[in-house]
Protein backbone atom coordinates (compact mmCIF):
# COMPACT_ATOMS: atom_id res chain seq x y z
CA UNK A 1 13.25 10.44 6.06
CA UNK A 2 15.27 12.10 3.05
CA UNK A 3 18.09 10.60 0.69
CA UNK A 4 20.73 13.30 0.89
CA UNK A 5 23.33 11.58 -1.41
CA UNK A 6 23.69 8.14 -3.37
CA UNK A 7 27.17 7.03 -4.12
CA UNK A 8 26.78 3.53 -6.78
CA UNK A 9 29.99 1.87 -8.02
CA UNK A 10 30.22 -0.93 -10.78
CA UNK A 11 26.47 -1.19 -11.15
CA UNK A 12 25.12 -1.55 -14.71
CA UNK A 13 26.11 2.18 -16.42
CA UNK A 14 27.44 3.57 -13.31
CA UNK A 15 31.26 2.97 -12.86
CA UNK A 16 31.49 5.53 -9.87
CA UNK A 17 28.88 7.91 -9.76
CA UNK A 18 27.80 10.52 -6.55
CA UNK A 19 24.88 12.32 -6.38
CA UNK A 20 24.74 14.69 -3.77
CA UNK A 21 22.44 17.77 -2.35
CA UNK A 22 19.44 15.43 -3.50
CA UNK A 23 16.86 17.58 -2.66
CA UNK A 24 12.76 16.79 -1.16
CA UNK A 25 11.87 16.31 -5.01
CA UNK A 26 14.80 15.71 -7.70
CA UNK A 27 14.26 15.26 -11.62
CA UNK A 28 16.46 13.72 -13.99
CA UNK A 29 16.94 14.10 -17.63
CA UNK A 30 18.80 12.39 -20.27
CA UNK A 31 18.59 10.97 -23.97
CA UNK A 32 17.44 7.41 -24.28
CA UNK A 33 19.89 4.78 -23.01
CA UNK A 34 21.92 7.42 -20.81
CA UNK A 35 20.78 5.44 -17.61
CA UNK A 36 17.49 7.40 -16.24
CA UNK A 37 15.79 3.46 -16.00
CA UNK A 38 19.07 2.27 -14.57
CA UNK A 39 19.35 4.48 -11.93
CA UNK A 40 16.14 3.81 -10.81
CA UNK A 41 16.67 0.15 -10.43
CA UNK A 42 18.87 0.51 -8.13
CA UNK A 43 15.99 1.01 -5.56
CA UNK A 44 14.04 -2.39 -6.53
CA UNK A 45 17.38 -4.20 -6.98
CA UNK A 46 18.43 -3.00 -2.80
CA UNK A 47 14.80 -3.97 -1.92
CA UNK A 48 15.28 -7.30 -3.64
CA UNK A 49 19.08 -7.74 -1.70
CA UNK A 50 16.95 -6.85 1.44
CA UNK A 51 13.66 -8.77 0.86
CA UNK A 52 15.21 -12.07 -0.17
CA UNK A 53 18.87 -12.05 -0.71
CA UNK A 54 21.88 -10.52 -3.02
CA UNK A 55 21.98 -14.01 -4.65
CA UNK A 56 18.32 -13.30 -5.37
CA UNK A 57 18.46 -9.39 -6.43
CA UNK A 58 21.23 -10.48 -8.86
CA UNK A 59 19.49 -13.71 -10.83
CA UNK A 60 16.49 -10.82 -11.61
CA UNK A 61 19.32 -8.85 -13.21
CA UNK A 62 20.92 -11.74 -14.70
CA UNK A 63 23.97 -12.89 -12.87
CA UNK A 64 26.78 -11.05 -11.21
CA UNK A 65 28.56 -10.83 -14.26
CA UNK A 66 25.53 -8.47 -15.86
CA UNK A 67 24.87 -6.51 -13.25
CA UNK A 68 28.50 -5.02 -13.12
CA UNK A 69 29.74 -2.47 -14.69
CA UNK A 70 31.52 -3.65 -18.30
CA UNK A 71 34.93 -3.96 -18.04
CA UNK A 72 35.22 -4.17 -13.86
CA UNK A 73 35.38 -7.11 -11.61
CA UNK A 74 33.53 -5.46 -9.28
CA UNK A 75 32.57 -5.37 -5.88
CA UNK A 76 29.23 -3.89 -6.93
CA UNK A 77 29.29 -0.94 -4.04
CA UNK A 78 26.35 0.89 -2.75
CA UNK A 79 26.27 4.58 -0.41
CA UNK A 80 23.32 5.88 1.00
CA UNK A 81 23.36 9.39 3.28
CA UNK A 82 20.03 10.12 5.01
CA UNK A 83 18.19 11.72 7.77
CA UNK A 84 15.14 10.86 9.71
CA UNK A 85 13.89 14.30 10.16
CA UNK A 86 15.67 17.65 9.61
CA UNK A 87 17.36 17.81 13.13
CA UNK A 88 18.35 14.09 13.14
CA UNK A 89 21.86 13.50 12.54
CA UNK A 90 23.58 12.15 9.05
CA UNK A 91 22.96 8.46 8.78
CA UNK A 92 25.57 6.06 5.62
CA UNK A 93 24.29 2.90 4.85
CA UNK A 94 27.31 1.74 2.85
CA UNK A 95 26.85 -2.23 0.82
CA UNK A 96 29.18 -3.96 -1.00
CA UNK A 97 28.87 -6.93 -3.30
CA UNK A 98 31.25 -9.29 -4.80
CA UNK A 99 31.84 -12.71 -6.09
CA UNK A 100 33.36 -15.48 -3.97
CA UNK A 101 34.24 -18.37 -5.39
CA UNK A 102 31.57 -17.85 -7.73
CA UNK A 103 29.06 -17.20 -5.75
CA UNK A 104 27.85 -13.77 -4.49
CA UNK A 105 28.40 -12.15 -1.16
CA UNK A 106 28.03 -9.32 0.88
CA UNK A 107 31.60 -8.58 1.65
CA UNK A 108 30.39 -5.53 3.50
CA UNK A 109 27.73 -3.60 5.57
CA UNK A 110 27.79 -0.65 7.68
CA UNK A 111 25.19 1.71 8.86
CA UNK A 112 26.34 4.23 10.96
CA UNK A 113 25.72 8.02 12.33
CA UNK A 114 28.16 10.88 12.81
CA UNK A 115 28.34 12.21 15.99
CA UNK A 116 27.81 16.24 16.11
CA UNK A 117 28.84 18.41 12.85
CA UNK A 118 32.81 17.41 13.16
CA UNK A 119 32.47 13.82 15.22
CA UNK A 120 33.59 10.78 13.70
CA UNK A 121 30.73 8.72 12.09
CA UNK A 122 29.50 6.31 15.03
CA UNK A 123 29.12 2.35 13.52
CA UNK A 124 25.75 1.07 14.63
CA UNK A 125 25.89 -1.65 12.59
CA UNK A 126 29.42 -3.25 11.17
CA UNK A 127 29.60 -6.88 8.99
CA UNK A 128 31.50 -8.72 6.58
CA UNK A 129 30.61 -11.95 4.74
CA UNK A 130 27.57 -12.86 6.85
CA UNK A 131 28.77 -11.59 10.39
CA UNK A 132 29.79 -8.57 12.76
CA UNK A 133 28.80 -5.99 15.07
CA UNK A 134 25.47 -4.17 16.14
CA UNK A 135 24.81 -1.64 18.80
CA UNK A 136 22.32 -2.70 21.27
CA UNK A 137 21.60 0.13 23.52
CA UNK A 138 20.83 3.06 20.95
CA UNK A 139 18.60 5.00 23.87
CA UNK A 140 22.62 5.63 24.67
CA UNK A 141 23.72 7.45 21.61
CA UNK A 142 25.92 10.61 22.04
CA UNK A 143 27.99 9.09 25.19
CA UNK A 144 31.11 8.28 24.61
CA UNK A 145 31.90 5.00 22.00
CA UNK A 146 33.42 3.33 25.16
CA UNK A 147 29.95 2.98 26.78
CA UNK A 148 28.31 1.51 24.06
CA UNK A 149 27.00 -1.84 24.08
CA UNK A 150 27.98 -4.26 20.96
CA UNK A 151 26.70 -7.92 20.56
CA UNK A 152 28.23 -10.04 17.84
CA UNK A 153 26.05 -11.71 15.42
CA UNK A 154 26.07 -14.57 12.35
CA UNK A 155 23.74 -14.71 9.77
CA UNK A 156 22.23 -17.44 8.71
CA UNK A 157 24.26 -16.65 4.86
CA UNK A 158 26.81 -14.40 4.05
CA UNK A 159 24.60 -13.44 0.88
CA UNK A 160 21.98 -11.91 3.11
CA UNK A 161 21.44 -8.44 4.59
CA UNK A 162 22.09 -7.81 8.66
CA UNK A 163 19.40 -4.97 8.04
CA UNK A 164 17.32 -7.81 7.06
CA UNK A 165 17.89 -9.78 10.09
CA UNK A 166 18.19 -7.35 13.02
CA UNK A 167 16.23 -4.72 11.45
CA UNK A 168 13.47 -6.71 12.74
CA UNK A 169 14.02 -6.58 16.15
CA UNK A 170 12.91 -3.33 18.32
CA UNK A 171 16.21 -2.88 20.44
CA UNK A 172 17.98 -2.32 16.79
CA UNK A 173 15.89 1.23 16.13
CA UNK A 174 17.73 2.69 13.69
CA UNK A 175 18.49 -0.53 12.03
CA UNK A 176 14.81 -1.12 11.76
CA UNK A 177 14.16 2.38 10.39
CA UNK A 178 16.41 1.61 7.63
CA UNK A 179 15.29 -1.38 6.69
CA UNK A 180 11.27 0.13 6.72
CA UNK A 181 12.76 2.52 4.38
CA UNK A 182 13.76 0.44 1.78
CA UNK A 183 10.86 -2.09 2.02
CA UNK A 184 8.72 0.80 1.51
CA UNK A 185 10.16 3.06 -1.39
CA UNK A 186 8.49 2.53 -4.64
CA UNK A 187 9.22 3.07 -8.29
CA UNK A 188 5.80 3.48 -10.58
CA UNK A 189 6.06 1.84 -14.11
CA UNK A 190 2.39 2.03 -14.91
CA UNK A 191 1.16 0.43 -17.35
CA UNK A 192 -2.81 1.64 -19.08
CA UNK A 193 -3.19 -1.25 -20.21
CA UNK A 194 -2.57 -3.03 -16.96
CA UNK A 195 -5.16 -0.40 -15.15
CA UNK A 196 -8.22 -0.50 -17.76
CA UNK A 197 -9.48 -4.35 -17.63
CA UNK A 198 -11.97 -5.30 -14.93
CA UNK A 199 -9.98 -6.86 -11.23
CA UNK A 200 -11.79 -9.23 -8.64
CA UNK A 201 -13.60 -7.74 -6.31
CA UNK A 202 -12.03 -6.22 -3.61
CA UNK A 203 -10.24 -3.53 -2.00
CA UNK A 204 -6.18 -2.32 -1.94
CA UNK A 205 -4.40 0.26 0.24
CA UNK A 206 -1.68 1.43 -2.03
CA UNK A 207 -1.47 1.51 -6.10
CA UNK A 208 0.95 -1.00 -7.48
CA UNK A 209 3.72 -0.53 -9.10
CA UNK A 210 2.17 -1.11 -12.56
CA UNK A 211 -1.65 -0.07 -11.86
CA UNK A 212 -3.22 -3.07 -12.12
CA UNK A 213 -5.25 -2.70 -8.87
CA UNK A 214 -6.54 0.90 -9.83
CA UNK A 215 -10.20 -0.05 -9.40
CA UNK A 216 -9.29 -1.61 -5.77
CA UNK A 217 -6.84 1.56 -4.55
CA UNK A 218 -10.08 3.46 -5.78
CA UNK A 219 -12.78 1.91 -3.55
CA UNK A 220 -10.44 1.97 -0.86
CA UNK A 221 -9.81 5.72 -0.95
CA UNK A 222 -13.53 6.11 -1.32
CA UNK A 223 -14.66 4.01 2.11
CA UNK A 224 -12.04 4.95 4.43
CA UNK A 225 -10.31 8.20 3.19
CA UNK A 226 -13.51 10.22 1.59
CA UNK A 227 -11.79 13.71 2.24
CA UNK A 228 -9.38 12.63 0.24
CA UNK A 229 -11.02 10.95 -2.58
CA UNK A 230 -13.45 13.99 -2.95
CA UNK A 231 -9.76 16.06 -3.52
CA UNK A 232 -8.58 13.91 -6.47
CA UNK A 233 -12.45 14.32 -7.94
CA UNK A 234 -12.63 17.76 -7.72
CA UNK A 235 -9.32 18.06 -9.17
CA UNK A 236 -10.74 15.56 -12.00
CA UNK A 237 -13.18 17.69 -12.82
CA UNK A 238 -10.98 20.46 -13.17
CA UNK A 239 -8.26 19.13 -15.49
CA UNK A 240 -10.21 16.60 -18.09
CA UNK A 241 -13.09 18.01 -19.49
CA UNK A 242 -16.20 16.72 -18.75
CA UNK A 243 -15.58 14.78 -15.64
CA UNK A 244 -17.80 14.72 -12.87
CA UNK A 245 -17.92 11.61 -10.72
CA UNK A 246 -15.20 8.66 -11.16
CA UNK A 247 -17.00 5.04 -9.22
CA UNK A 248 -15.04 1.73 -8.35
CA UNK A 249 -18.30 -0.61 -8.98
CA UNK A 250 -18.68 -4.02 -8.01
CA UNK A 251 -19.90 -6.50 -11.12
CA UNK A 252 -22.47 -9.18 -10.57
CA UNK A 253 -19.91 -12.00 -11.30
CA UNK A 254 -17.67 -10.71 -8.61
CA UNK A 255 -15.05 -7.97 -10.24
CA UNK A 256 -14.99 -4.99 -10.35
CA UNK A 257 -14.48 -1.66 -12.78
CA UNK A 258 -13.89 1.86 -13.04
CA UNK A 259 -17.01 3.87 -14.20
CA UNK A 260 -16.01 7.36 -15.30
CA UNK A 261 -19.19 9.36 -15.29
CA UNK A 262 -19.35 12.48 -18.25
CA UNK A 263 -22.30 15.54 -17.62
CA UNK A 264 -22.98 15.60 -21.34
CA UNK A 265 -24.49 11.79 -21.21
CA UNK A 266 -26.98 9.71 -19.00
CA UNK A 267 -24.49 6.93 -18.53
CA UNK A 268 -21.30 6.08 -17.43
CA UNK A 269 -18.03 4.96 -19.52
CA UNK A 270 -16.34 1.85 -18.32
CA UNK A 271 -12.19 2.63 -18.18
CA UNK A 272 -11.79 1.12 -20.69
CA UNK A 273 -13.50 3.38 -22.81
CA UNK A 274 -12.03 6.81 -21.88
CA UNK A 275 -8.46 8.48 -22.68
CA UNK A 276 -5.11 7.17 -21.85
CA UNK A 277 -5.04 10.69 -20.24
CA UNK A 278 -8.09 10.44 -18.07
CA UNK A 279 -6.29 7.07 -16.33
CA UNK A 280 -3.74 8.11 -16.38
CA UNK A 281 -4.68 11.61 -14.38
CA UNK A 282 -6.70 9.73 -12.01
CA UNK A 283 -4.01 6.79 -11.41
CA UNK A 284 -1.35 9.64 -10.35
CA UNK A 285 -3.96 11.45 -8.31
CA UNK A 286 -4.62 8.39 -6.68
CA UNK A 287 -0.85 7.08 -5.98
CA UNK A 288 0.06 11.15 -4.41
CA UNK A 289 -3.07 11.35 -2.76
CA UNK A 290 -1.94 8.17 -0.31
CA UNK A 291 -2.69 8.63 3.29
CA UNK A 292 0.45 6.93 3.56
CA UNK A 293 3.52 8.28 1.74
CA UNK A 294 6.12 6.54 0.44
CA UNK A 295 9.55 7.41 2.07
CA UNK A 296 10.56 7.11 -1.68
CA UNK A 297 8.70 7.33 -4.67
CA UNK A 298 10.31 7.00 -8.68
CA UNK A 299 8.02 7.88 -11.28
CA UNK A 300 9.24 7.42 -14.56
CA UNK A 301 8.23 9.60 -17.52
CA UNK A 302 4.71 11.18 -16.48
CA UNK A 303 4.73 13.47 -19.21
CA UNK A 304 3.37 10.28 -21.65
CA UNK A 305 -0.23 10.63 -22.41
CA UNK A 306 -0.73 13.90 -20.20
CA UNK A 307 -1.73 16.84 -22.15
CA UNK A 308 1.17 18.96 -22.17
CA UNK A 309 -1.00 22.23 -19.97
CA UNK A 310 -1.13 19.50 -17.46
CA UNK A 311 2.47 18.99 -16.50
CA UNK A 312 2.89 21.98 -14.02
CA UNK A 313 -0.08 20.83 -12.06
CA UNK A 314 1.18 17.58 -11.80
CA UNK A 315 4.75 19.36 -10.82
CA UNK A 316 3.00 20.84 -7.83
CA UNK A 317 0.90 17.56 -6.91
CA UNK A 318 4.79 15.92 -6.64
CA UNK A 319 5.80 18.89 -4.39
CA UNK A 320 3.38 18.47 -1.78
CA UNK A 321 3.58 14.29 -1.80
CA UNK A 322 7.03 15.71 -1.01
CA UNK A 323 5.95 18.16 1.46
CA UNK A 324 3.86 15.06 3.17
CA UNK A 325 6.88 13.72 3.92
CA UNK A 326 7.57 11.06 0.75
CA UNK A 327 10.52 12.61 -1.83
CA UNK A 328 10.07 12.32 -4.53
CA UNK A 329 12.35 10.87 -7.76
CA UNK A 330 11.12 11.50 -11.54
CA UNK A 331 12.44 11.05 -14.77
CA UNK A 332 11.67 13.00 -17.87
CA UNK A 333 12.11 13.76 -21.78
CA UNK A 334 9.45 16.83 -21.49
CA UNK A 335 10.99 20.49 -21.61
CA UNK A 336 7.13 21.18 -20.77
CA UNK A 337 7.81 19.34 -17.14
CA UNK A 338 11.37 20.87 -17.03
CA UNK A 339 10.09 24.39 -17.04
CA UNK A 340 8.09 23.94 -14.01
CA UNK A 341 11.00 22.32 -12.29
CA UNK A 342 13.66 24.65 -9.89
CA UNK A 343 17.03 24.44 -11.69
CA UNK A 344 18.64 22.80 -8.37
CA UNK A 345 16.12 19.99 -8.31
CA UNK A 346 17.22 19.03 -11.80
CA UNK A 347 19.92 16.65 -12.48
CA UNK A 348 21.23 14.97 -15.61
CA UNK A 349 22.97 12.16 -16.94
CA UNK A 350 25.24 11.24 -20.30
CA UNK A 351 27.29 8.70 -21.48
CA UNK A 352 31.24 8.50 -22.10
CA UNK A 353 32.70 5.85 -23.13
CA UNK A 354 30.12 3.40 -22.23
CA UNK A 355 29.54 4.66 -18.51
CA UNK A 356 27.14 7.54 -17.02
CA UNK A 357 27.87 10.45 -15.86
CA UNK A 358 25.28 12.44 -13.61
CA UNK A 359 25.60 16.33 -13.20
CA UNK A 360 23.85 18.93 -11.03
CA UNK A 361 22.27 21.63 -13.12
CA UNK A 362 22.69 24.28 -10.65
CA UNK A 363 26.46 23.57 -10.68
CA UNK A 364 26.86 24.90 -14.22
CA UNK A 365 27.61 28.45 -14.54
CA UNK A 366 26.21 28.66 -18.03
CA UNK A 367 22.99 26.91 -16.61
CA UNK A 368 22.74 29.19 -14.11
CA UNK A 369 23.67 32.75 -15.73
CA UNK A 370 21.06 31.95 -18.59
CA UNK A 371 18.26 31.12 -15.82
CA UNK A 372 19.31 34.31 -14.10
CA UNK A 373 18.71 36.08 -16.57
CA UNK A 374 14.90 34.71 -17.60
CA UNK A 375 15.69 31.49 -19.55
CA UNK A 376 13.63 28.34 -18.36
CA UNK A 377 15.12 24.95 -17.76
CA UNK A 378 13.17 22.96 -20.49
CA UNK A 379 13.88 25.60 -23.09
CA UNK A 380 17.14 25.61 -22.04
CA UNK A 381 17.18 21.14 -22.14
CA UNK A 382 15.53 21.43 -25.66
CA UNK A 383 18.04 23.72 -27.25
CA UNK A 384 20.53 21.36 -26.37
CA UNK A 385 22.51 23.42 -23.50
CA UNK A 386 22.59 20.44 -20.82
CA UNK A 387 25.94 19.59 -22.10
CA UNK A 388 26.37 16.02 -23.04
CA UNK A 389 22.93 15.25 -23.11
CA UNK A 390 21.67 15.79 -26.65
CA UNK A 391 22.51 12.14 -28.54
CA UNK A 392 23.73 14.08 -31.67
């Protein structure tokens, strides 16, 4: 399943903002405060709406009155375009937000599919303020609208998400394949010093957002997916010097720690003895070597603690998690990352008068022309030529 557009509305920096043509892996690039984090959040704020409620999603960002957009009353509005595979049809999930008497609601929710390259989009899901429409008999879709089978539902709250609800029942398939898809996307802050202490013992499929179960995701890999652990070693040993075995080892008072084995000594280093780099290597090896992709994964900043030669490996690591069939989000400050990157997969965002803006690199002539003619993207970032960008 790919994102194809994202249309946000009175959210945080984003007044009305579209970002279309969003391709299997998409960078972004900005100064500080231009909205890279923001954008981002929008992912964990629509998994909070869908995982508990809007009411919810909205205390973790403050109130109603934070999360919008300075200066608007809202509704806080939400447009995702996406396919399940490449000859599946265009799927809009469209949300909207807003206050009622005082208290938040989801005034509306549609998720529908448009029918051939010119058809009308086809509503398989249609509410407002807690209640509405869903299509029943999806094994039916392409006959005509007349045919189709509608039940009419009510939520238990108007503050919660029909994808929530009926996404959990298998007659409501494409329902359900939305909701999987935002349950499952996942934005990595990690943290080193969240991934060096010593966890209890145990094991963990998938590498938190943060890190903290690095030891766990580790002995995982190594029990049930050796192919794939022996992949991220030998590309250990390749990139950080001196590598040449990386353990997940059980402690006799139950926890367990990361033992990072050197061939110049006799004895292992504990993680929290070696490099920010050397976690921080192994942690993203880890997290794109998943048997199971993400449908969505943000990565913010990887550049930080990665020696610099490093970047355009990690650039191709990202391509084939994409490749695997999880796309792939990240956001940068390195021109080192940037010249590694496609100029179409690079987008970038700046602020006027208090509210972001997000551009497509490859729509600028002057962009283009100068790549054309053997200029890189990051050189091209760093001399200040992504117009708007630069915070002098």
């Amino acid at each position: 399943m790919q994102i194809e557009s994202l249309s946000i509305k009175n959210f945080g920096p984003f007044k009305d903002v579209v970002i279309k043509d969003i391709p299997a892996m998409a960078v972004f690039v900005g100064a500080n405060g231009s909205g890279k984090s923001s954008l981002f959040s929008v992912f964990g704020f629509l998994r909070d709406c869908l995982v508990h409620n809007v009411k919810y999603a909205l205390i973790n960002k403050g109130g109603f009155n934070e999360a919008v957009s300075r200066g608007t009353g809202g509704p806080i509005s939400f447009e995702i375009k996406f396919r399940e595979g490449i000859a599946e049809p265009l799927a809009t999930y469209s949300l909207s937000i807003a206050l009622e008497q005082g208290a938040p609601v989801v005034a509306k929710e549609q998720l529908k599919y448009r029918r051939g390259r010119r058809g009308q989009p086809w509503k398989f899901l249609d509410f407002k303020l807690g209640e509405g429409e869903a299509v029943i008999n999806e094994d039916d879709y392409g006959k005509p609208a007349a045919e189709m089978k509608r039940d009419w539902h009510k939520l238990e709250s108007n503050d919660i998400l029909a994808v929530k609800g009926l996404g959990q029942f298998e007659k409501f398939k494409v329902v359900a394949s939305f909701r999987k898809l935002i349950e499952n996307w996942h934005v990595s802050d990690f943290h080193i010093s969240d991934a060096r202490p010593s966890q209890e013992a145990g094991v963990a499929e998938h590498l938190s957002s943060r890190g903290d179960n690095l030891p766990r995701v580790a002995r995982h890999l190594y029990e049930n997916h050796r192919p794939l652990f022996d992949q991220i070693l030998e590309k250990m040993k390749k990139r950080v010097p001196g590598v040449r075995d990386v353990q997940a080892v059980s402690t006799e008072d139950g926890r367990m720690v990361l033992k990072f084995h050197d061939g110049s000594f006799k004895d292992p280093f504990i993680a929290r003895y070696v490099s920010d780099g050397t976690i921080k290597m192994f942690a993203y090896l880890l997290l794109l070597h998943d048997s199971k992709p993400y449908p969505l994964l943000c990565v913010e900043e990887p550049e930080n603690q990665l020696y610099p030669q490093l970047l355009t490996e990690l650039t191709e690591e990202f391509r084939d998690y994409a490749r695997r069939g999880g796309q792939v989000f990240v956001s940068t400050h390195s021109p080192e990352f940037l010249n590694s990157i496609q100029l179409d997969e690079i987008y970038w965002l700046s602020k006027n008068a208090g509210y972001t803006a997000v551009k497509k690199a490859s729509e600028s002539g002057l962009l283009n022309n100068l790549v054309q003619e053997g200029d890189i993207p990051g050189t091209l970032w760093k001399q200040g030529l992504f117009e708007g960008v630069d915070p002098k």
